[in-house]
N, C-alpha and C. Protein backbone atom coordinates (compact mmCIF):
# COMPACT_ATOMS: atom_id res chain seq x y z
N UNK A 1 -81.13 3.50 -35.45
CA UNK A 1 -80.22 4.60 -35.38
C UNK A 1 -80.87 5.72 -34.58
N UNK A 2 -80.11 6.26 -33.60
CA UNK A 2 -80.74 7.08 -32.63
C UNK A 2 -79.49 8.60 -32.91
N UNK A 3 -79.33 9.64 -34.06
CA UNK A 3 -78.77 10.04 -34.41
C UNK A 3 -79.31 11.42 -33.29
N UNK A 4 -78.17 12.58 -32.31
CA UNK A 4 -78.33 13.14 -31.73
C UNK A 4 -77.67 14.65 -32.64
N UNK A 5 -78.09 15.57 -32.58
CA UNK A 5 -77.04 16.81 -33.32
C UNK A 5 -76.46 17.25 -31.99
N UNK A 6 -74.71 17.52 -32.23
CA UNK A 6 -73.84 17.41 -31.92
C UNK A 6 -73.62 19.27 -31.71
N UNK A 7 -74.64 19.89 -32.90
CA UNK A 7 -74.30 21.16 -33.16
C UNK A 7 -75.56 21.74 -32.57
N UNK A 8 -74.75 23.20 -31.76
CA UNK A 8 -75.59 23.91 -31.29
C UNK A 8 -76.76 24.77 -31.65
N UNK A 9 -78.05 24.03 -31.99
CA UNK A 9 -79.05 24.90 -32.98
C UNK A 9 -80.54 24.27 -32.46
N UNK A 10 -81.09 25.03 -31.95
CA UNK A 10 -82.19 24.74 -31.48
C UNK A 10 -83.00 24.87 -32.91
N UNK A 11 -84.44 24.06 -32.61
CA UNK A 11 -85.38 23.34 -33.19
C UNK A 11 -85.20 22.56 -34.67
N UNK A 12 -84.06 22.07 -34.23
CA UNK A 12 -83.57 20.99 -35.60
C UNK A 12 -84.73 19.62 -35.67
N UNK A 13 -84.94 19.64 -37.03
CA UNK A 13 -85.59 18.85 -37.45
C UNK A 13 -84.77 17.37 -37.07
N UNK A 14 -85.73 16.61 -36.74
CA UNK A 14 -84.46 15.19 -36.26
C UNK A 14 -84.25 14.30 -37.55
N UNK A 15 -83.07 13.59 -37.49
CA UNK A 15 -82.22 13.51 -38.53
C UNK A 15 -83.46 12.06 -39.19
N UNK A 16 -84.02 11.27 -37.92
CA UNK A 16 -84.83 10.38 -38.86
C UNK A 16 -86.63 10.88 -39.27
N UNK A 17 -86.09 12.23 -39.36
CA UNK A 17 -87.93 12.88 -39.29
C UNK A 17 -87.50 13.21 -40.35
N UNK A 18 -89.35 13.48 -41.25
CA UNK A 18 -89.45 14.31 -42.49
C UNK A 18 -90.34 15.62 -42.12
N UNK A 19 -89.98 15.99 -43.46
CA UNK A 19 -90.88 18.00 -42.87
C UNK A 19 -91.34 18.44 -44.68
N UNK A 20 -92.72 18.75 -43.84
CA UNK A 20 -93.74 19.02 -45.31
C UNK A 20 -93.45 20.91 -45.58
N UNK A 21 -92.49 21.42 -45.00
CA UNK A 21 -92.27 22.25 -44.97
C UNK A 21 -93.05 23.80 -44.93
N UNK A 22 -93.27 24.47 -45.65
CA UNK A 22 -93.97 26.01 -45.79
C UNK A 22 -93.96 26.31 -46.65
N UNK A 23 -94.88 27.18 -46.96
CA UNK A 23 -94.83 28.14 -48.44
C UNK A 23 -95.25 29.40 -47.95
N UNK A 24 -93.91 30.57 -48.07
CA UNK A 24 -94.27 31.92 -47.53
C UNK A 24 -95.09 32.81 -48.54
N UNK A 25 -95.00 33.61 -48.14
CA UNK A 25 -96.36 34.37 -48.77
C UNK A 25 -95.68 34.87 -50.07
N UNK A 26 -96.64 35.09 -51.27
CA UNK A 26 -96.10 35.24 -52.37
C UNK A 26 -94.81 34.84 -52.81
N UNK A 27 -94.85 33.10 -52.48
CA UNK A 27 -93.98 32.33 -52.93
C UNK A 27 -94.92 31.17 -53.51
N UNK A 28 -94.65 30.02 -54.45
CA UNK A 28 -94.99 29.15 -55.05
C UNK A 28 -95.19 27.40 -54.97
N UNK A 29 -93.32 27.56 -54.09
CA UNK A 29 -93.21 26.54 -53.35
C UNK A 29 -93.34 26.42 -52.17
N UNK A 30 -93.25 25.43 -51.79
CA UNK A 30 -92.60 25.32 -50.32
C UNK A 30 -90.95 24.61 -49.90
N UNK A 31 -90.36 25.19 -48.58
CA UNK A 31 -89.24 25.59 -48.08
C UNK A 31 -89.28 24.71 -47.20
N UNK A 32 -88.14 24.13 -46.54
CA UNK A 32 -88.14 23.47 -44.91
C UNK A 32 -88.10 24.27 -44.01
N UNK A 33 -88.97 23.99 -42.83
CA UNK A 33 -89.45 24.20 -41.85
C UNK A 33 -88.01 24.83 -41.33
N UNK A 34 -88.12 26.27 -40.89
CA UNK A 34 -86.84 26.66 -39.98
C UNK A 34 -86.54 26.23 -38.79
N UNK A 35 -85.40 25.89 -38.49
CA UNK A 35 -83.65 26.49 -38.82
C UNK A 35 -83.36 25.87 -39.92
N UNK A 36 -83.89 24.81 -40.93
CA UNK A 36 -82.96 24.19 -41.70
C UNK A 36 -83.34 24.76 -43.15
N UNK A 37 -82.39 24.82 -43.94
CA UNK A 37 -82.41 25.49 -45.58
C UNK A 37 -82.14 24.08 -46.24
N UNK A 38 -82.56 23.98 -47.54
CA UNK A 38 -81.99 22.95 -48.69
C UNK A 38 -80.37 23.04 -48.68
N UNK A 39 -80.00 22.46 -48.64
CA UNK A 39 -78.26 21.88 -48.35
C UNK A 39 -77.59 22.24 -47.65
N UNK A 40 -78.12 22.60 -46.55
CA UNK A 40 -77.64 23.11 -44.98
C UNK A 40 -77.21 21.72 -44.54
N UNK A 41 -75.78 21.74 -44.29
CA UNK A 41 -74.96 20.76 -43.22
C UNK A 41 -75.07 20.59 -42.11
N UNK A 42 -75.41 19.38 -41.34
CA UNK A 42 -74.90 19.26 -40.03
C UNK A 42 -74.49 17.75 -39.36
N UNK A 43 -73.80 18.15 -38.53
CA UNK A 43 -73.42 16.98 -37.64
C UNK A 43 -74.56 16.05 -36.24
N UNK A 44 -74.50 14.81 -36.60
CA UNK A 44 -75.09 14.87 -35.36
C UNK A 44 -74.11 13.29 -35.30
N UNK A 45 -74.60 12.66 -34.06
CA UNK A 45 -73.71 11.59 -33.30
C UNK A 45 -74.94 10.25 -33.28
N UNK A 46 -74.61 9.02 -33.66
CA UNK A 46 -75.50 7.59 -32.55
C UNK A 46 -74.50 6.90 -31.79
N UNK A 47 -74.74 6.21 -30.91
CA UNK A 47 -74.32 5.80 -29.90
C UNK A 47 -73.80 4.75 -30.69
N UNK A 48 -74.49 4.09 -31.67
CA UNK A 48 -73.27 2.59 -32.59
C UNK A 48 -72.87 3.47 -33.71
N UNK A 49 -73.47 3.84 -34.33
CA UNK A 49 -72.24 4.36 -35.61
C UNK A 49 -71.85 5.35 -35.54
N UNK A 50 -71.28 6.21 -34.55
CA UNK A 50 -70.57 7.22 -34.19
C UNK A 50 -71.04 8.69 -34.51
N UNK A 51 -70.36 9.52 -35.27
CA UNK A 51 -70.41 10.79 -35.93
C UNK A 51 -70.84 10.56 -37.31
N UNK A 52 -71.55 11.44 -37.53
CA UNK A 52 -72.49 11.62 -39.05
C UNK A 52 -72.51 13.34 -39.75
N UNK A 53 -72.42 13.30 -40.72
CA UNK A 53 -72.65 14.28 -41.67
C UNK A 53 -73.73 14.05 -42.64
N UNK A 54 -74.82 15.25 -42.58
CA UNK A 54 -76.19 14.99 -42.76
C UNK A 54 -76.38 16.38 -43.99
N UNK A 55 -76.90 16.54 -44.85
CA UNK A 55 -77.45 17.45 -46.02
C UNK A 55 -78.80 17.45 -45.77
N UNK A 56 -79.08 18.47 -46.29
CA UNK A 56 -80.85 18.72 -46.20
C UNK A 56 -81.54 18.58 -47.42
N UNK A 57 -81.78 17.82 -47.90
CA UNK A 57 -82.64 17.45 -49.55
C UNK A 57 -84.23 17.13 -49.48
N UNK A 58 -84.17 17.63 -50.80
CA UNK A 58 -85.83 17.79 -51.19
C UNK A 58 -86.00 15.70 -51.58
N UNK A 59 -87.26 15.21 -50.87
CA UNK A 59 -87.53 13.86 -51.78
C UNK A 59 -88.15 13.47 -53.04
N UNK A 60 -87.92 12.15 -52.92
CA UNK A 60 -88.22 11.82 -54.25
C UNK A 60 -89.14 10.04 -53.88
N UNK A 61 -90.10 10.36 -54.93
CA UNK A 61 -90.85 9.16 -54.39
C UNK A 61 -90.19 7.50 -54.12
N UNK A 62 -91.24 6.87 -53.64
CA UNK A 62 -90.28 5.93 -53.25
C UNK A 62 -88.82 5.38 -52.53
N UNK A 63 -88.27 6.51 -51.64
CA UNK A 63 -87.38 6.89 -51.21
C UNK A 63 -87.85 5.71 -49.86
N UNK A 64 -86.72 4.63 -49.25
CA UNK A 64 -86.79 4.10 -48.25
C UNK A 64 -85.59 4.34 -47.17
N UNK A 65 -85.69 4.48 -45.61
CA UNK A 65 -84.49 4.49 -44.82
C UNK A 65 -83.29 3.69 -45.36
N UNK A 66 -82.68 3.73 -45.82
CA UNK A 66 -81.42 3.43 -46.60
C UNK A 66 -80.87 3.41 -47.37
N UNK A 67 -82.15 4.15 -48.41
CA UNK A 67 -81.88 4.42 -50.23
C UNK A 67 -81.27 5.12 -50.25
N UNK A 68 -80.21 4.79 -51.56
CA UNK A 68 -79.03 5.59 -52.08
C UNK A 68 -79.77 6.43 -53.65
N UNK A 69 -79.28 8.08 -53.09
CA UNK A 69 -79.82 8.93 -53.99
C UNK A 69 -78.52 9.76 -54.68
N UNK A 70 -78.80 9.89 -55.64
CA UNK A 70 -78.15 11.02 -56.37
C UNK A 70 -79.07 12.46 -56.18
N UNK A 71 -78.16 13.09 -55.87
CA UNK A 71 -78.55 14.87 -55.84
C UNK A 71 -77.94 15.99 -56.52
N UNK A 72 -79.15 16.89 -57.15
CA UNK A 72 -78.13 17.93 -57.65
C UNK A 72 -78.06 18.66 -56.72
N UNK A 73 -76.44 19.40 -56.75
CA UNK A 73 -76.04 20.19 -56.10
C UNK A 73 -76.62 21.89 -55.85
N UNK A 74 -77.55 21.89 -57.18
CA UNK A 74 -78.30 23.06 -57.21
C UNK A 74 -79.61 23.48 -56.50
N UNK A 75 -80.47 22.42 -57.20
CA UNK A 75 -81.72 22.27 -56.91
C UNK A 75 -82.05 21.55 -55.28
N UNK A 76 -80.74 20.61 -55.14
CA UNK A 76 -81.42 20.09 -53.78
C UNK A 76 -82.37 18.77 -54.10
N UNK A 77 -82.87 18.74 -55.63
CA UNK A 77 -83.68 17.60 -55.50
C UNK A 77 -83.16 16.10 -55.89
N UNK A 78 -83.85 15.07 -55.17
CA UNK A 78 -82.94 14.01 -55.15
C UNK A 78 -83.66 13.24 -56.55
N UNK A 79 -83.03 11.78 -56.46
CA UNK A 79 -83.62 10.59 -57.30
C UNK A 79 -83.19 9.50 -56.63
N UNK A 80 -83.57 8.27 -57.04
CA UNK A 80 -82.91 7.26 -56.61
C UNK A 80 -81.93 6.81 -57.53
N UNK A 81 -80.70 6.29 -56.59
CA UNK A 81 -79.79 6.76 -57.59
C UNK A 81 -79.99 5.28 -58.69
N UNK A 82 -79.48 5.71 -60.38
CA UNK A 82 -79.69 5.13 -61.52
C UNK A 82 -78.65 3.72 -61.70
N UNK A 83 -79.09 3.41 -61.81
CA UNK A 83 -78.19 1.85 -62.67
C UNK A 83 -77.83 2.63 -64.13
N UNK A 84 -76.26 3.37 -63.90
CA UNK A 84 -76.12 4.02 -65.26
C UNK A 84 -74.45 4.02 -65.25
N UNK A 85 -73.90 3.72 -66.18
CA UNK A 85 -72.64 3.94 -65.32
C UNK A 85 -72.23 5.26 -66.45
N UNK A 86 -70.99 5.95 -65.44
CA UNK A 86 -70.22 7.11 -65.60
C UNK A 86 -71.11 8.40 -65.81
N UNK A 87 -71.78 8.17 -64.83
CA UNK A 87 -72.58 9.20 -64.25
C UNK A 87 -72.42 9.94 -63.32
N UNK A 88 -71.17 10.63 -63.26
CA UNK A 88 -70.71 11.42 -62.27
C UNK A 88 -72.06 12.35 -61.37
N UNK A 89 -71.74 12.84 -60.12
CA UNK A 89 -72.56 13.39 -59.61
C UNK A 89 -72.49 12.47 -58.13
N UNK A 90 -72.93 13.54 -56.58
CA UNK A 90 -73.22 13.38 -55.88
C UNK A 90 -73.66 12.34 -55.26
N UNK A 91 -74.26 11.50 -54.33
CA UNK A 91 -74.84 10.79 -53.79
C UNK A 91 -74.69 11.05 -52.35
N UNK A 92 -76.26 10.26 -51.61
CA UNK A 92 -76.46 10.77 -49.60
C UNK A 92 -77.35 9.39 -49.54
N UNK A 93 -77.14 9.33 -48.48
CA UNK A 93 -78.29 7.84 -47.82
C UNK A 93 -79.08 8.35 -47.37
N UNK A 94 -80.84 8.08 -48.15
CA UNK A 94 -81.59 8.35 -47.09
C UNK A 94 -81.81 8.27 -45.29
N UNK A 95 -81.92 8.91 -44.41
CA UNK A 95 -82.25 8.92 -43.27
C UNK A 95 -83.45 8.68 -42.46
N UNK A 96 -84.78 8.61 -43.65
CA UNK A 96 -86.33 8.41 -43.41
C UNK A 96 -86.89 8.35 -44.76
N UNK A 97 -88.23 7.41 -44.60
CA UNK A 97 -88.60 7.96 -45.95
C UNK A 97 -89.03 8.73 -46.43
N UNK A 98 -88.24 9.76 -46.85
CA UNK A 98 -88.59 11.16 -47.52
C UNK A 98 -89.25 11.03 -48.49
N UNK A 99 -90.07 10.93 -49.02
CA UNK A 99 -90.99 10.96 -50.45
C UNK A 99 -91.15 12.13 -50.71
N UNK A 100 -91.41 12.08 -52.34
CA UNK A 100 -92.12 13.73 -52.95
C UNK A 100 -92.64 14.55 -52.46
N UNK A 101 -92.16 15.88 -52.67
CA UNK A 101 -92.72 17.10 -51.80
C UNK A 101 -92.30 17.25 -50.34
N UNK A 102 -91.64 16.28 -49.59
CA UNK A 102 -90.79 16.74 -48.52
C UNK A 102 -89.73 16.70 -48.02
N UNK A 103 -89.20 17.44 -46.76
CA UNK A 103 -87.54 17.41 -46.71
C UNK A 103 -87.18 16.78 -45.93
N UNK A 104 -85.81 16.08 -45.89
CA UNK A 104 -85.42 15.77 -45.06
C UNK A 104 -83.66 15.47 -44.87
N UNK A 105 -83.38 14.58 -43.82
CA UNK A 105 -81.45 14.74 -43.65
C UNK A 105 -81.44 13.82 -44.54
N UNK A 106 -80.29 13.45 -45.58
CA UNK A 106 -79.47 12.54 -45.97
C UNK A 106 -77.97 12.75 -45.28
N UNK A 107 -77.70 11.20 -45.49
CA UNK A 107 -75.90 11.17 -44.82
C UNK A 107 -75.07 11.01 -45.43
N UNK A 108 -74.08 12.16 -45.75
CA UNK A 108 -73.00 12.49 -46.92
C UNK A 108 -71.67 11.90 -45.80
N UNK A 109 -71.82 11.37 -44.53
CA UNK A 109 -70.44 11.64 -44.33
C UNK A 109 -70.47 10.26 -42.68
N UNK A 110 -69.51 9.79 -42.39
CA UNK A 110 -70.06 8.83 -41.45
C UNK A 110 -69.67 6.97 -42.05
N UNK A 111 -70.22 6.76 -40.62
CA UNK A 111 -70.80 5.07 -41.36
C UNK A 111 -72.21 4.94 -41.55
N UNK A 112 -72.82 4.91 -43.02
CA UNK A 112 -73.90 4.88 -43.39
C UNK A 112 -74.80 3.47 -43.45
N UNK A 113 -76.09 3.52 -43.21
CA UNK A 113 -76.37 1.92 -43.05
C UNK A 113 -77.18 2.12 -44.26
N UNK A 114 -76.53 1.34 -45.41
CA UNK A 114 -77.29 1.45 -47.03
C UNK A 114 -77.84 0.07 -47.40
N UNK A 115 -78.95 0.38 -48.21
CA UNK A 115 -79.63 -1.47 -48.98
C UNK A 115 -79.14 -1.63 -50.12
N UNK A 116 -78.49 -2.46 -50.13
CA UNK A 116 -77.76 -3.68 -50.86
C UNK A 116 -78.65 -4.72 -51.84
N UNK A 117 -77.92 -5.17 -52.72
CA UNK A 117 -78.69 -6.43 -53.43
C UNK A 117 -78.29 -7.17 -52.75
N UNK A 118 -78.75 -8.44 -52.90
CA UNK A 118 -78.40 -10.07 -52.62
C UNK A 118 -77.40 -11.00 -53.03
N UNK A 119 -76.32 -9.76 -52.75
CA UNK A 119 -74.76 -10.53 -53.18
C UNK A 119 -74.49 -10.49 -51.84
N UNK A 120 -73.64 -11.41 -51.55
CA UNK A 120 -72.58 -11.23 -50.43
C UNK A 120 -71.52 -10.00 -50.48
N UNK A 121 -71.18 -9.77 -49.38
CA UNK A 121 -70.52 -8.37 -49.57
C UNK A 121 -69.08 -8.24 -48.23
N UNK A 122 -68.06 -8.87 -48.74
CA UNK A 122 -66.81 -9.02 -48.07
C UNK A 122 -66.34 -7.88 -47.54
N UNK A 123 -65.45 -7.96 -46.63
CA UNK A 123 -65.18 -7.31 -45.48
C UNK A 123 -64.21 -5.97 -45.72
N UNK A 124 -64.38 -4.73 -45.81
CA UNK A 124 -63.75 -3.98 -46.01
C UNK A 124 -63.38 -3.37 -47.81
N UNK A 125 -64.20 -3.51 -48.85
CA UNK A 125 -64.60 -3.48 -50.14
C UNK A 125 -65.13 -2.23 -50.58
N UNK A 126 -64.66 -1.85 -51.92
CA UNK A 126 -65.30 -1.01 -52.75
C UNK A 126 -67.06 -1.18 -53.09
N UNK A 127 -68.27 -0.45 -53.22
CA UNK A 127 -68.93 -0.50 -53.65
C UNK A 127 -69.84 0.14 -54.42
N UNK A 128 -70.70 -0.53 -55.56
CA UNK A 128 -71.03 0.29 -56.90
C UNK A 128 -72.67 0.09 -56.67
N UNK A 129 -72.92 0.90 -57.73
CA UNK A 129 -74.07 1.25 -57.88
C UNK A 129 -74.71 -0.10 -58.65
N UNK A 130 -76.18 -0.94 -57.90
CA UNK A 130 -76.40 -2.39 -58.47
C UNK A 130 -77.14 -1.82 -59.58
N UNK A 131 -77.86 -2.89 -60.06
CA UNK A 131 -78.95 -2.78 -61.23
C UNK A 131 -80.01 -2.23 -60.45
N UNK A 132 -80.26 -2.35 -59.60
CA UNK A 132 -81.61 -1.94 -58.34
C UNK A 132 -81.90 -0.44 -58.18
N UNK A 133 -82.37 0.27 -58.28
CA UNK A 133 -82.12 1.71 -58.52
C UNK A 133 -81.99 1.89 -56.46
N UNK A 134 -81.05 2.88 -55.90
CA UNK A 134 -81.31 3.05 -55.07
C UNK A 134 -80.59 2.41 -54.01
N UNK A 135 -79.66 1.20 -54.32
CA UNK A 135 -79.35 0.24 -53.77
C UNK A 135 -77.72 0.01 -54.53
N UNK A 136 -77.03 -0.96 -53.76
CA UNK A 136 -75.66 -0.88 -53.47
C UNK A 136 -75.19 -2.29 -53.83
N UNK A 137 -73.82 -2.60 -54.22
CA UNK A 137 -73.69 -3.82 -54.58
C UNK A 137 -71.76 -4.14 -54.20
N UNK A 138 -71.32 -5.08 -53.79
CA UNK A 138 -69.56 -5.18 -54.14
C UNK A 138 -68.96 -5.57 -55.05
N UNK A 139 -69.86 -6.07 -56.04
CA UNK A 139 -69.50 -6.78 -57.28
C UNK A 139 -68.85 -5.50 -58.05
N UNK A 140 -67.84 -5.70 -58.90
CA UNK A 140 -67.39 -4.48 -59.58
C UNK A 140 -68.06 -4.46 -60.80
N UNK A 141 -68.47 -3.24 -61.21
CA UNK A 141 -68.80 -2.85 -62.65
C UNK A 141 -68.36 -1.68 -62.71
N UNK A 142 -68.01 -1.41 -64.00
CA UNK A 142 -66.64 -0.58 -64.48
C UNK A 142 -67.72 1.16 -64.77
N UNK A 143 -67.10 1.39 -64.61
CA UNK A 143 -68.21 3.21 -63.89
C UNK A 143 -69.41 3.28 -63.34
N UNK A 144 -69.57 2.73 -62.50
CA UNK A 144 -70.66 2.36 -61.57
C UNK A 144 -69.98 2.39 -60.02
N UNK A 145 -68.74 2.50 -60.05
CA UNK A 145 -68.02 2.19 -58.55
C UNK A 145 -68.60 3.89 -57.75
N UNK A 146 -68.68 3.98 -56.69
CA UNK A 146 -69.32 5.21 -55.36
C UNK A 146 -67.81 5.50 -55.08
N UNK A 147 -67.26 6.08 -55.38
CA UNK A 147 -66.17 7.15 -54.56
C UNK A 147 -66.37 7.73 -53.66
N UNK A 148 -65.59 7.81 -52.63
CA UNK A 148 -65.43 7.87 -51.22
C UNK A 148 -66.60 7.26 -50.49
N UNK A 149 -66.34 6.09 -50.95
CA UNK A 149 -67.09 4.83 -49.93
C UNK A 149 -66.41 3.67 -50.29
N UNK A 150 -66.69 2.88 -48.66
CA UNK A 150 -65.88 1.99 -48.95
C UNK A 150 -66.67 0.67 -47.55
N UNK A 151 -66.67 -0.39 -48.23
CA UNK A 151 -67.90 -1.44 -46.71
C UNK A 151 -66.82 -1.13 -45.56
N UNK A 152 -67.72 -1.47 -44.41
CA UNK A 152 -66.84 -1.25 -43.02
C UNK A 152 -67.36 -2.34 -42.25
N UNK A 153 -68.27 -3.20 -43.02
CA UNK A 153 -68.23 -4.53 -42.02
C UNK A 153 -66.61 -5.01 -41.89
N UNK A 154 -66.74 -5.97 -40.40
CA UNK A 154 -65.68 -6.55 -40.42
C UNK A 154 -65.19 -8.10 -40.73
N UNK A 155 -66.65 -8.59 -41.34
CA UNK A 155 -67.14 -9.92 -41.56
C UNK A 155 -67.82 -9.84 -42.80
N UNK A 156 -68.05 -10.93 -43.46
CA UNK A 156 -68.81 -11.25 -45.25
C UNK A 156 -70.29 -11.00 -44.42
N UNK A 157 -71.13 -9.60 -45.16
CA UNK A 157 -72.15 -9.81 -45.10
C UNK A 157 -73.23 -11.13 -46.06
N UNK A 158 -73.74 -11.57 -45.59
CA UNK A 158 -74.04 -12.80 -46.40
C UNK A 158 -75.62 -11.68 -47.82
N UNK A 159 -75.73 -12.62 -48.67
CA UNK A 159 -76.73 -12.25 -49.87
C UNK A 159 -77.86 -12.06 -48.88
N UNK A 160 -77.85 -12.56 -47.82
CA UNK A 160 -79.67 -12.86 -47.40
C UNK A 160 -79.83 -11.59 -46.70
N UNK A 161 -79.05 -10.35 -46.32
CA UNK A 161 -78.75 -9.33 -45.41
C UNK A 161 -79.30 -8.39 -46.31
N UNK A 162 -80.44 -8.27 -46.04
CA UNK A 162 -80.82 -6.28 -47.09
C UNK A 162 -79.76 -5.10 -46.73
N UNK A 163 -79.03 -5.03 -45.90
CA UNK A 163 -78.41 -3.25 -45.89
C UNK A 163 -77.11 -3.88 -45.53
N UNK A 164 -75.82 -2.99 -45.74
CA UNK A 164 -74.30 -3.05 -45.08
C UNK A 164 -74.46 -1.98 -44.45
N UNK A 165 -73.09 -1.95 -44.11
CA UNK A 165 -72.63 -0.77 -43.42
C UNK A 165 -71.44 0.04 -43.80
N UNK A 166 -71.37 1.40 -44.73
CA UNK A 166 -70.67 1.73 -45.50
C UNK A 166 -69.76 3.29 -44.91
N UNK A 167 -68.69 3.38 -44.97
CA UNK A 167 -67.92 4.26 -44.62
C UNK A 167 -67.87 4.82 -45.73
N UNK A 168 -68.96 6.34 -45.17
CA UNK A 168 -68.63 7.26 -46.67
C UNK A 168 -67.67 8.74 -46.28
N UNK A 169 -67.49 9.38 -47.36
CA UNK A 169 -67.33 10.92 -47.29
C UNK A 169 -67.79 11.40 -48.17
N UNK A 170 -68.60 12.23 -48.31
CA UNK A 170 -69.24 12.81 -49.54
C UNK A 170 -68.99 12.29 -51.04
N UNK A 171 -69.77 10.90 -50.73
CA UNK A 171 -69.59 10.24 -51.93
C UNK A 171 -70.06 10.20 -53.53
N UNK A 172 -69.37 10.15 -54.61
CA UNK A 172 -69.66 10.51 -55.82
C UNK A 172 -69.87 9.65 -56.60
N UNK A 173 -70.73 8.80 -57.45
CA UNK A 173 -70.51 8.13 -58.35
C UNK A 173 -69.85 8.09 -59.60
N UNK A 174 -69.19 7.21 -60.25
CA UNK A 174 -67.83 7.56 -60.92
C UNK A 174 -68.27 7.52 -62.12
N UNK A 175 -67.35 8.83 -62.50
CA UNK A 175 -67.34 9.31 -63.66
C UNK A 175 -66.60 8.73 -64.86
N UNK A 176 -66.92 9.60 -66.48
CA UNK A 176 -66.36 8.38 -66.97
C UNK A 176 -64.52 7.93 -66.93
N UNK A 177 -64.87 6.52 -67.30
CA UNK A 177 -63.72 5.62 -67.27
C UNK A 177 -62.97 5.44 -68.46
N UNK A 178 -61.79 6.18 -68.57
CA UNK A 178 -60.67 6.20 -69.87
C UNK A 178 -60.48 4.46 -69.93
């Protein structure tokens, strides 16, 4: 993925880079590297999967280019997302591996390229959160399904394929189920 920003803002962090960020003076933590803030939006473009919508989140260990995270909307800090169902809340695809203590883009919006378990995964399908923390599945389980996502292959990815290719919009994992 060769993701370009689309938006006019000089010294953007690139969407598959991470940033160990700063700690200003008589502060505690550290911040991302400017122009970018914790949940600052932007657009950027690749030449195969088109237009993207990118968030700025704090990592979390073990985080790989394609891991699916849950984020709070407050803090900015991620997890990988849980094998839990009706766990409402957020979710972004990693963009690099962001690990603990640094920042980087996740993709809230786009066709996202996410890792999958070792199911086959049919053409145009709902998909839920697997047993795998972090990772994606088409098999249905009942509050575990990702809202506003949906596969965008146009062919059965086969079990032996680590990642799909998922058409999201700021996708949520589902909450509970009456």
């Amino acid at each position: 993925m060769a993701y370009s920003w689309v938006e006019n803002r000089a010294g953007m962090l690139p969407v598959a880079a991470t940033d160990a960020g700063y700690t200003p003076a008589n502060a505690s933590t550290a911040i991302p590297t400017s122009p970018a803030t914790l949940g600052m939006v932007a657009r950027a473009a690749d030449p195969t999967y088109g237009e993207g919508e990118f968030i700025m989140l704090l990592g979390v260990a073990s985080t790989a280019v394609g891991s699916l995270v849950s984020y709070n909307a407050t803090t900015y800090q991620t997890a990988l997302s849980a094998n839990t169902a009706n766990l409402a809340g957020p979710v972004a695809v990693a963009m690099s591996a962001n690990t603990a203590g640094l920042f980087g883009w996740y993709q809230i919006g786009g066709l996202a390229v996410i890792k999958k378990t070792a199911v086959a995964t049919n053409a145009q399908v709902a998909v839920y959160q697997s047993a795998t923390t972090g990772q994606i599945m088409a098999t249905a389980a009942s509050g575990k399904q990702i809202l506003g996502a949906r596969s965008a292959n146009l062919a059965t990815v086969t079990s032996t394929t680590s990642t799909v290719i998922v058409s999201i919009n700021r996708p949520h994992k589902q909450g509970a189920v009456a």
